[in-house]
Protein backbone atom coordinates (compact mmCIF):
# COMPACT_ATOMS: atom_id res chain seq x y z
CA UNK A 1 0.00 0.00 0.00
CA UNK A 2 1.18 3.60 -1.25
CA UNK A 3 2.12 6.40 1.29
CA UNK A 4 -1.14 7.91 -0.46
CA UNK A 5 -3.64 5.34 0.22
CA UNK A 6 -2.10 5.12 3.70
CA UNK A 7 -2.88 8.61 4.00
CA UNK A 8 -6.58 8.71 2.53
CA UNK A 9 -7.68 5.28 5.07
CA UNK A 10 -10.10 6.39 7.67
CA UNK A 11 -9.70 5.57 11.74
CA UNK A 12 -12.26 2.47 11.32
CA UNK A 13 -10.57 1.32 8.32
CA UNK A 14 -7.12 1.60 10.07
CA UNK A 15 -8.98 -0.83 12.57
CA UNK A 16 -9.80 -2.90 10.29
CA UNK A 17 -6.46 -2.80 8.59
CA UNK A 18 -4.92 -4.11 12.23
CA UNK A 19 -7.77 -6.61 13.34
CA UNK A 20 -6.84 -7.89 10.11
CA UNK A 21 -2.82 -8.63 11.05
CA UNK A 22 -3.63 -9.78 14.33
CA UNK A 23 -4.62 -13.55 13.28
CA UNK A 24 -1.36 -13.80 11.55
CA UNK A 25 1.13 -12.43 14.23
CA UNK A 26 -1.22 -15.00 16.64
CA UNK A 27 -0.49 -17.48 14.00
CA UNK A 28 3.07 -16.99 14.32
CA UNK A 29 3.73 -17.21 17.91
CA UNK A 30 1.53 -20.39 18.27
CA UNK A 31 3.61 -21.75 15.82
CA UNK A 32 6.78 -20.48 17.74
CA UNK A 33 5.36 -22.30 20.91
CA UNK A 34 5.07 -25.65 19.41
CA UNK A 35 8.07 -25.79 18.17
CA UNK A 36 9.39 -24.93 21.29
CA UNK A 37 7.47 -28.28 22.59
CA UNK A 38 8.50 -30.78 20.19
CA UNK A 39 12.22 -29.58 20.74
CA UNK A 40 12.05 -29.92 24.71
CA UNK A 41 9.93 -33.41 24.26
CA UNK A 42 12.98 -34.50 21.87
CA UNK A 43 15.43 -33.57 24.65
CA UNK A 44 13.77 -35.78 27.13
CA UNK A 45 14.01 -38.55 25.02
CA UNK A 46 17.46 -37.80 24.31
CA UNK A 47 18.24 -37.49 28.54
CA UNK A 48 16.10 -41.02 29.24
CA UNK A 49 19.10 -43.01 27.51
CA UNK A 50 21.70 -40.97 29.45
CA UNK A 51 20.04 -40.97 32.21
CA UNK A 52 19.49 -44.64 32.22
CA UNK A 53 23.59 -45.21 31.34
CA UNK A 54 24.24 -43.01 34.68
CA UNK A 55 26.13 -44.87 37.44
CA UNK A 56 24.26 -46.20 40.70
CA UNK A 57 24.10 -44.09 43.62
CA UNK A 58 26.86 -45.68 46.31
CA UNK A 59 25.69 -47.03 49.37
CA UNK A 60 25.84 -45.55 52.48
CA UNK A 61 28.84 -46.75 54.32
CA UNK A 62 27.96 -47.69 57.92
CA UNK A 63 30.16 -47.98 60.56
CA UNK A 64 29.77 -51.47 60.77
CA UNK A 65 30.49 -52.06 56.51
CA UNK A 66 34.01 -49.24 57.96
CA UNK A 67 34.98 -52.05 60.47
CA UNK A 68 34.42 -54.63 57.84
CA UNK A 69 36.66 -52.96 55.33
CA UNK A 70 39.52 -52.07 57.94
CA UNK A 71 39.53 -55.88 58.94
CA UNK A 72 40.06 -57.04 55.77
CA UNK A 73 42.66 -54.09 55.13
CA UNK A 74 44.50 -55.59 57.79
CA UNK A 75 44.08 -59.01 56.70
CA UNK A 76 45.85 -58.41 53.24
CA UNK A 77 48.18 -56.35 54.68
CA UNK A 78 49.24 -59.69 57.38
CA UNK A 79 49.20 -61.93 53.63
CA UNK A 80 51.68 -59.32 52.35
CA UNK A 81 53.64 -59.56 55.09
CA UNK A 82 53.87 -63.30 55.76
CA UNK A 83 54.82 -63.23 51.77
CA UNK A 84 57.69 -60.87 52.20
CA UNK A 85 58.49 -61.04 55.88
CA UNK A 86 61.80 -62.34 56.56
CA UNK A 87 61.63 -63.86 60.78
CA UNK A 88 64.65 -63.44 63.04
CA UNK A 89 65.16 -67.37 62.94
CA UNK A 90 65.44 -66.88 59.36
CA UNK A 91 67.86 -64.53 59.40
CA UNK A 92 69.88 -66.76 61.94
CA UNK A 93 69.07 -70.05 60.00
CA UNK A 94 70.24 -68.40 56.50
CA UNK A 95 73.14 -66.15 57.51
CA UNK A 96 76.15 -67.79 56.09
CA UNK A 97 74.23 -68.61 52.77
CA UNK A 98 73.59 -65.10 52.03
CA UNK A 99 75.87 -62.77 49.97
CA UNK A 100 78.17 -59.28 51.49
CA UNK A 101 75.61 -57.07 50.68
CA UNK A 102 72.76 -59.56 51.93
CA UNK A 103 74.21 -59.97 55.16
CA UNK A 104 74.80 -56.03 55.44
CA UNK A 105 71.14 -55.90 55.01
CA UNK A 106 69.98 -58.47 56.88
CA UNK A 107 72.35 -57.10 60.14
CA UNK A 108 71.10 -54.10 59.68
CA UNK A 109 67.24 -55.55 60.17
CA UNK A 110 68.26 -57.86 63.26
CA UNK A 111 70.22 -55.04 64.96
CA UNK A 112 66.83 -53.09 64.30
CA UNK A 113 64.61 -55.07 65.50
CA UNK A 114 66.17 -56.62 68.46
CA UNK A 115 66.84 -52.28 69.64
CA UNK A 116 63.06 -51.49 68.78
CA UNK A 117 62.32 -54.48 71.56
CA UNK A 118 64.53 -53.66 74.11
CA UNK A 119 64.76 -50.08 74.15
CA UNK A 120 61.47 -49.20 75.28
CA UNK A 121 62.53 -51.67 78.10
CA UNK A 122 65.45 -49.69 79.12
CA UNK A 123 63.84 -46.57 78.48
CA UNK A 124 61.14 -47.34 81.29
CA UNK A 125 63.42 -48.62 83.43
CA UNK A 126 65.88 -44.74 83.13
CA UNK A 127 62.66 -43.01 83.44
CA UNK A 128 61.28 -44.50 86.40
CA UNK A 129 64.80 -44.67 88.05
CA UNK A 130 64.57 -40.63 87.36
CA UNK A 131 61.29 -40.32 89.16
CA UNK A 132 62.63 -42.81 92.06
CA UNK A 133 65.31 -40.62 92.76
CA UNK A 134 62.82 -37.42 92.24
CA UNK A 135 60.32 -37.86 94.00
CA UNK A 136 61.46 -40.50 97.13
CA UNK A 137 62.61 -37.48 99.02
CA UNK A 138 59.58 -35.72 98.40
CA UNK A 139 57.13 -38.46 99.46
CA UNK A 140 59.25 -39.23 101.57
CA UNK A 141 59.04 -35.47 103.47
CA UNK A 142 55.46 -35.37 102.85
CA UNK A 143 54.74 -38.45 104.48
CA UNK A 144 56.67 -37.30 107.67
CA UNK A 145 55.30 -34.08 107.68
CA UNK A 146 51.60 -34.93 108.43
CA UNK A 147 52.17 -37.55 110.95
CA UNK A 148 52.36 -37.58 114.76
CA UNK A 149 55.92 -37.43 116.24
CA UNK A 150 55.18 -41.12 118.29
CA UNK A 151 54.81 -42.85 114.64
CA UNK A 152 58.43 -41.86 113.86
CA UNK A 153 59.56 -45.12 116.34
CA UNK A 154 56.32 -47.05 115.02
CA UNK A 155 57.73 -49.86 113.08
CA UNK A 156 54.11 -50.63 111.28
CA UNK A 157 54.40 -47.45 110.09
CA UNK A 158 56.37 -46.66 106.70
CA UNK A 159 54.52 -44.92 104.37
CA UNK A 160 51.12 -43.42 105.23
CA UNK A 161 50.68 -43.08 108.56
CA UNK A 162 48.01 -44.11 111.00
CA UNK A 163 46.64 -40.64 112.17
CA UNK A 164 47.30 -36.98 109.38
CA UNK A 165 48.10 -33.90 110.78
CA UNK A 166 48.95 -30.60 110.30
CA UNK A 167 49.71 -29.21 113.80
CA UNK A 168 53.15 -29.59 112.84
CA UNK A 169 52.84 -26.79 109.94
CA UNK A 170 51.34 -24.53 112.78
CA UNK A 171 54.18 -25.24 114.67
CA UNK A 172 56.71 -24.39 112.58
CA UNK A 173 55.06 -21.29 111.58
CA UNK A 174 54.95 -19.71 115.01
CA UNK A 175 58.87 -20.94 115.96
CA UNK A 176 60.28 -19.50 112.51
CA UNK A 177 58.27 -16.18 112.71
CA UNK A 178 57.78 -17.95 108.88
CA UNK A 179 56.23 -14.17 107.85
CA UNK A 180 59.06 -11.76 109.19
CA UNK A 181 61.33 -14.59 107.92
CA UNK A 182 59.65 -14.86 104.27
CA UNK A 183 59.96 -11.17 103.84
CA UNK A 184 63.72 -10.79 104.74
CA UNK A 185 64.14 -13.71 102.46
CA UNK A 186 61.91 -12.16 99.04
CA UNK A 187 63.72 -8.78 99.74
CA UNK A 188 67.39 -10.31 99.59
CA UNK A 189 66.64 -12.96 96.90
CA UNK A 190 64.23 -10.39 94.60
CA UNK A 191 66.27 -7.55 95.00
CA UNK A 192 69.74 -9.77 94.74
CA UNK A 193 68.48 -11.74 91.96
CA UNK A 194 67.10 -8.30 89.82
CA UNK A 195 70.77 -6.96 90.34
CA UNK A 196 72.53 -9.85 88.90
CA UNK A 197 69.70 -9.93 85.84
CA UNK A 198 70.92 -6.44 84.98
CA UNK A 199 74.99 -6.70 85.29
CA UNK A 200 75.11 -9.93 84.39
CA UNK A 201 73.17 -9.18 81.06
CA UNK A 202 75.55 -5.96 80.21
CA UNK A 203 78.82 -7.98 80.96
CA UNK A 204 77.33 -10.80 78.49
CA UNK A 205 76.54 -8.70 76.00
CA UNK A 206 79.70 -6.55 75.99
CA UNK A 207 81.46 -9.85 75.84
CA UNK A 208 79.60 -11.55 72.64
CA UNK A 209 79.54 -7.87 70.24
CA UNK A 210 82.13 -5.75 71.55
CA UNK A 211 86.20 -6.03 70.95
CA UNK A 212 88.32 -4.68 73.45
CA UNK A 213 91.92 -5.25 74.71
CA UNK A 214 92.02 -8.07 77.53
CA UNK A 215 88.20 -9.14 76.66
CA UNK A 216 90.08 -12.90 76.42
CA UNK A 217 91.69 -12.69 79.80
CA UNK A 218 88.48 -11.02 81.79
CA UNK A 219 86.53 -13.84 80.11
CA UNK A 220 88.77 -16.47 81.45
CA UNK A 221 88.40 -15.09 84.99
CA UNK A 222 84.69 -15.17 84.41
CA UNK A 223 85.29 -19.31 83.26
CA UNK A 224 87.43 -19.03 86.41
CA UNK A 225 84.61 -17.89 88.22
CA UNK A 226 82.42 -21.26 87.35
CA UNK A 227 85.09 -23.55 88.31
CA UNK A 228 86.71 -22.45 91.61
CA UNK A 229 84.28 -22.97 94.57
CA UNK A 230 83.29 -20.46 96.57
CA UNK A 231 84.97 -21.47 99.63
CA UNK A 232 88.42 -20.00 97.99
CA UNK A 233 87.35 -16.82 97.85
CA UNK A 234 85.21 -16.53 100.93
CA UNK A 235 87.47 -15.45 103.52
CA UNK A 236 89.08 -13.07 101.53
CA UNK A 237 85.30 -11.23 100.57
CA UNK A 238 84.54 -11.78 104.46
CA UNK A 239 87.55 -9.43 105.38
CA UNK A 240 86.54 -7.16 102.39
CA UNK A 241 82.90 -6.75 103.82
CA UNK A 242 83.88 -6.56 107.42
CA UNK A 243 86.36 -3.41 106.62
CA UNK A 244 84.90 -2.16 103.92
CA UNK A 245 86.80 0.65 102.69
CA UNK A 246 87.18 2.20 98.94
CA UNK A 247 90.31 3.41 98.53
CA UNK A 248 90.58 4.80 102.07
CA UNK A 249 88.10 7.16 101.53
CA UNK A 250 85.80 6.19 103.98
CA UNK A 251 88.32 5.71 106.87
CA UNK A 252 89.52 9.15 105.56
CA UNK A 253 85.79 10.73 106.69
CA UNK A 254 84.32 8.54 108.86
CA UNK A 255 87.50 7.22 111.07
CA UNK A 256 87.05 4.14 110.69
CA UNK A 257 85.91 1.20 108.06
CA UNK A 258 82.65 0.36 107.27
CA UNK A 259 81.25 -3.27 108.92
CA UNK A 260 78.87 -4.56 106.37
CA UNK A 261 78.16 -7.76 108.35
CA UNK A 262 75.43 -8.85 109.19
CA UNK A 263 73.88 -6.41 106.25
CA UNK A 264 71.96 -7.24 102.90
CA UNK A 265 74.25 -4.63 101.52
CA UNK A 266 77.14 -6.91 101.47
CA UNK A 267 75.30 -9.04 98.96
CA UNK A 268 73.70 -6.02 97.19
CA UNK A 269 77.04 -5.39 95.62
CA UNK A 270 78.08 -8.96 95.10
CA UNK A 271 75.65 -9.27 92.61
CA UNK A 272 75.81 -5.36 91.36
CA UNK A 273 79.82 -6.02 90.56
CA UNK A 274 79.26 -9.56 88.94
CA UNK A 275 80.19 -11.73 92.07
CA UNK A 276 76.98 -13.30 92.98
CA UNK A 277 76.51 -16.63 93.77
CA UNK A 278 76.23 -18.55 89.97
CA UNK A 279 77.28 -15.07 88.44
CA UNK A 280 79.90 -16.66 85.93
CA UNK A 281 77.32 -19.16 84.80
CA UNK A 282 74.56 -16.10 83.88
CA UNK A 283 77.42 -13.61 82.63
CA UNK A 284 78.09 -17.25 79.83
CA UNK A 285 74.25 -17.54 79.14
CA UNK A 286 73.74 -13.88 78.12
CA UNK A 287 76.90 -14.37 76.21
CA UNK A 288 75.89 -17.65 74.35
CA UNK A 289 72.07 -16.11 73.42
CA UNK A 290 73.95 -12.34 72.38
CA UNK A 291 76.06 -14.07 70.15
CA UNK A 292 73.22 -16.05 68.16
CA UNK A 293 71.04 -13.09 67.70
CA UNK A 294 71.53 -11.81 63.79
CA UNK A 295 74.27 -8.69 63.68
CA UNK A 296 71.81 -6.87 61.11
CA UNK A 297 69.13 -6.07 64.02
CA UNK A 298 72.22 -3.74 65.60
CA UNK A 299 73.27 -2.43 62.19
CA UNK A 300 69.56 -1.23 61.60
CA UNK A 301 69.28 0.19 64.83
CA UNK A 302 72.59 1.95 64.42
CA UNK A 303 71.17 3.60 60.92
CA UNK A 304 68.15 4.77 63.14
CA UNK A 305 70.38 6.72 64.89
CA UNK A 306 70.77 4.40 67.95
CA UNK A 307 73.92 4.35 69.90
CA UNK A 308 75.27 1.26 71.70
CA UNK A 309 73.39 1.70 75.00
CA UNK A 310 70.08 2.71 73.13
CA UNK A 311 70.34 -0.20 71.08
CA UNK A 312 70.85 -2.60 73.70
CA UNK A 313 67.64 -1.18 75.99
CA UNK A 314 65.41 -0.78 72.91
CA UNK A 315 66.62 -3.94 70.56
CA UNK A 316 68.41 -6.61 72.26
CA UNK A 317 66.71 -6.90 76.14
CA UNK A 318 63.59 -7.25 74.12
CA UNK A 319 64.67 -10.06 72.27
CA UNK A 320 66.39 -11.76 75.03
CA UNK A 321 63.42 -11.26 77.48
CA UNK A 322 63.15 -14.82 77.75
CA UNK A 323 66.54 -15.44 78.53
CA UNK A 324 66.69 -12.57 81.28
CA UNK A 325 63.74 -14.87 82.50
CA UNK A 326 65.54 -17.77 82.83
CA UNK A 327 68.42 -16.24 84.83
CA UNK A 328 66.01 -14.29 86.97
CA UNK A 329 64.23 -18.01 88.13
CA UNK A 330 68.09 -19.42 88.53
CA UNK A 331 69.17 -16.57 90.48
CA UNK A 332 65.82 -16.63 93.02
CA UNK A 333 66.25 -19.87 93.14
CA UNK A 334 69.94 -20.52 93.91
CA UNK A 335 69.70 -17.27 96.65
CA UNK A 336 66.40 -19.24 98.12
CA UNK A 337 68.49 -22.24 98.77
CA UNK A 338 71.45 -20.89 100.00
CA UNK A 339 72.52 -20.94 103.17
CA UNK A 340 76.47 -21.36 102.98
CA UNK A 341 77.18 -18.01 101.56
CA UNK A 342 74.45 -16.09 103.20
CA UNK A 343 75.52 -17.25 106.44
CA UNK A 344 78.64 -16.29 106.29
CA UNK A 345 77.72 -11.82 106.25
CA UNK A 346 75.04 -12.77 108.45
CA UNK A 347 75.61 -14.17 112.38
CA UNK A 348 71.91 -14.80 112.87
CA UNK A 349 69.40 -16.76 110.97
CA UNK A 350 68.20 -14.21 108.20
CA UNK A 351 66.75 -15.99 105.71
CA UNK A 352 64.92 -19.07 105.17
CA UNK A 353 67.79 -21.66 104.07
CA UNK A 354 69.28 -20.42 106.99
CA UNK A 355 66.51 -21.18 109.08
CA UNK A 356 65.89 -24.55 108.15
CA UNK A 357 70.01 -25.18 108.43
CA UNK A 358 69.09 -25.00 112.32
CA UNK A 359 65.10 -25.46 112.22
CA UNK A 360 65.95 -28.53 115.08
CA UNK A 361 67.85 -26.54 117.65
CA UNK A 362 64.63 -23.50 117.08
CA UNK A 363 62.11 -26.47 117.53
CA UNK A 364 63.98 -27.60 120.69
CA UNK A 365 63.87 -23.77 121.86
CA UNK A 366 60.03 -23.66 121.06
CA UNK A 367 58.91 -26.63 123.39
CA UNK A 368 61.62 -27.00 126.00
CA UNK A 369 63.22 -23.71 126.08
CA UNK A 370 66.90 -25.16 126.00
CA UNK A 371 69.21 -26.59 122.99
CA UNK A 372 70.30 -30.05 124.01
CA UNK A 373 68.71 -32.70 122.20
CA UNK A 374 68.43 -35.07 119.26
CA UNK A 375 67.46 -33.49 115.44
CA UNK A 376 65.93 -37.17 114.61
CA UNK A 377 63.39 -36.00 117.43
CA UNK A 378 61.96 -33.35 115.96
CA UNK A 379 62.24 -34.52 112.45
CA UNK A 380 58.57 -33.96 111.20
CA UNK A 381 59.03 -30.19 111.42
CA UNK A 382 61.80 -30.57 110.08
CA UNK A 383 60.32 -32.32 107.06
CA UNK A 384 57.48 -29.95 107.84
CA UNK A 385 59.70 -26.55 107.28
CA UNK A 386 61.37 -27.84 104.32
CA UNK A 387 58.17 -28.51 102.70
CA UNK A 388 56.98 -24.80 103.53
CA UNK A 389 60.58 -23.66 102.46
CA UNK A 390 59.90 -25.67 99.12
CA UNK A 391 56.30 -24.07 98.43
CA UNK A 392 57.02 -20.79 97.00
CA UNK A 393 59.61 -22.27 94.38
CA UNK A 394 57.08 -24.83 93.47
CA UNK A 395 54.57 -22.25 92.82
CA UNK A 396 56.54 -19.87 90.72
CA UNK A 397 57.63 -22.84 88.39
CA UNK A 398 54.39 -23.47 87.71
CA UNK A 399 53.74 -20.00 86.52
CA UNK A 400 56.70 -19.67 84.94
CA UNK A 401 57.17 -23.55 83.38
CA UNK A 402 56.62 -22.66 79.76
CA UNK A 403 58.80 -19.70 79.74
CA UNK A 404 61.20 -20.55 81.63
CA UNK A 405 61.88 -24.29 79.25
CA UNK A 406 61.46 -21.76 76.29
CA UNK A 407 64.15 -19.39 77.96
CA UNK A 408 66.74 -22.74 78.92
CA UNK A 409 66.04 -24.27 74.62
CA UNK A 410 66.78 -20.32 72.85
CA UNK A 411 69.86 -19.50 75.10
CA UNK A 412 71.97 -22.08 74.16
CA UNK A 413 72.33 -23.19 77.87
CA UNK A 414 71.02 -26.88 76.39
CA UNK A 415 73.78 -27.26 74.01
């Protein structure tokens, strides 16, 4: 139709004109539709054969078909073994028929096997000779400490006695003044032991990164200092204490020398100048873990404008925090026990090694008033004491167990 008959239709023959396409463009979709059908119908027959080739769905595997299967696992791997297994009396049997390199082998398998029997045997027996050794003395003190002082001549009684107590604790806590004693003891030990953490870790550290003239011979006095006991040197820092004088200075004001007897200032500065008890062995720790750290860490903090002492506070003691740990538990530790050294600046009982060093002549003091007697007859508080003594140690390893193992493995004390 021309642009001029479009022009001259009416508006009902325009209707018309579109009523009249209508049938065909519904014509066309129907059509569409169907065809749309008969494809998706031919696709389902196409899927049934696939579908039908498809592989089963697996069972469900119940525990009981799981115990099944590992039995039988088991039971081929025993055939395979009985096939290729070669038996000790084999080995025996066939040794002198079998070539160099066969009987290499084959000694090689024996010597295995025979260890892989017998060292678990001897590894129980090291183990529990270990814990014998351990713990006897402190079962041992336990079991004496919370019994009567009549079972100690009670032959029927060895282990657990008849009647448990714990008068004897009380006891021991009111002869010992345990409190006033406990303090004196934390204030030497803490402040002795946080001393000797801080020298000890400069002198190590000058000694593994620093070169200086006569750092070989000052480090052999500090070996020297490990292996010559402390009764060599005693006397000699006895007189020092006793008439303590720097270069006669203080005789020069005062009139006289200073007597630091009987003082925890005598043991202040042993452990301030490096001469604590164990001080060699922590001055060779610090050394040991100083050396292993990487030299870069210095050289960067040295670019950052860091001198030696700043780098040391702000890089090193951070990184060596759990060696400083270590030393600090060895150091309470070996000052809580001692009573040898402490004794000698001090005439009286001052701390609590020294207490339990005479615990039986206090004891005989506390109930009789005089100090004649036997020790084995007042042996539960004795047992009793050291048990108290042992408490606070006991305690602070257990805090302190995973840091301090940590501490021992990264210093190199181990190897």
């Amino acid at each position: 139709m021309s642009e001029k008959e479009l022009n001259a239709l009416t508006p009902e023959q325009e209707n018309n004109e579109t009523a009249a396409a209508a049938p065909a463009e519904d014509t066309s979709a129907q059509a569409v539709g169907e065809a749309i059908a008969e494809i998706n119908s031919d696709a389902q027959i196409d899927a049934e054969p696939a579908a039908a080739e498809a592989p089963a769905v697996k069972p469900i595997v119940t525990a009981k078909s799981k115990r099944q299967l590992k039995k039988e696992e088991k039971q081929r791997a025993k055939e395979l073994k009985a096939v290729y297994h070669v038996s000790n009396w084999q080995i025996i049997k066939n040794y002198r028929h079998y070539s160099d390199s066969e009987k290499k082998h084959y000694k090689y398998i024996f010597r295995r096997r025979i260890t892989d029997k017998v060292w678990p045997v001897f590894r129980f027996l090291i183990l529990f000779g270990l814990a014998f050794v351990i713990m006897y003395p402190m079962l041992y003190m336990l079991s004496t400490a919370i019994r009567p002082q009549e079972e100690m001549s009670d032959p029927s009684v060895m282990w657990i006695p008849k009647q448990v107590i714990f008068s004897n604790f009380v006891d021991v806590w009111i002869a010992m003044d345990f409190p006033r004693v406990m303090l004196q003891t934390i204030l030497i030990n803490v402040l002795c032991s946080l001393i000797q953490v801080v020298t000890c870790g400069v002198t190590g550290y000058g000694f593994a990164r620093f070169k200086f003239k006569g750092k070989g011979l000052m480090f052999m006095i500090v070996i020297l200092q490990i292996i010559v006991p402390v009764q060599v040197i005693l006397i000699p820092l006895y007189m020092q204490f006793r008439f303590f004088d720097v270069f006669g200075l203080i005789t020069l004001i005062n009139g006289e020398p200073l007597n630091l007897v009987s003082t925890p200032t005598a043991l202040y500065l042993q452990a301030f100048f490096c001469n604590g008890i164990r001080a060699g062995v922590f001055i060779l720790l610090f050394r040991q873990f100083f050396r292993g750290l990487p030299k870069e860490l210095e050289d960067a903090a040295y670019l950052d404008g860091c001198g030696p002492f700043m780098t040391f506070i702000r890089v090193m003691v951070p990184n060596a925090k759990t060696s400083y740990l270590t030393v600090f538990i060895f150091s309470i530790v070996w000052y809580w026990n001692d009573s040898y050294v402490t004794g000698m600046f001090f005439n009286d009982p001052y701390t609590i090694a020294m207490e339990i060093d005479r615990l039986a002549t206090t004891m005989m003091v506390y109930f009789t008033g005089e100090q004649n007697g036997m020790a084995s007859d007042y042996l539960v508080w004795i047992e009793a004491g050291c048990l108290m003594s042992l408490l606070p140690i006991l305690i602070m390893y257990i805090i302190l167990q995973k840091q301090f193992v940590e501490g021992v493995e990264r210093s190199g004390l181990v190897s």
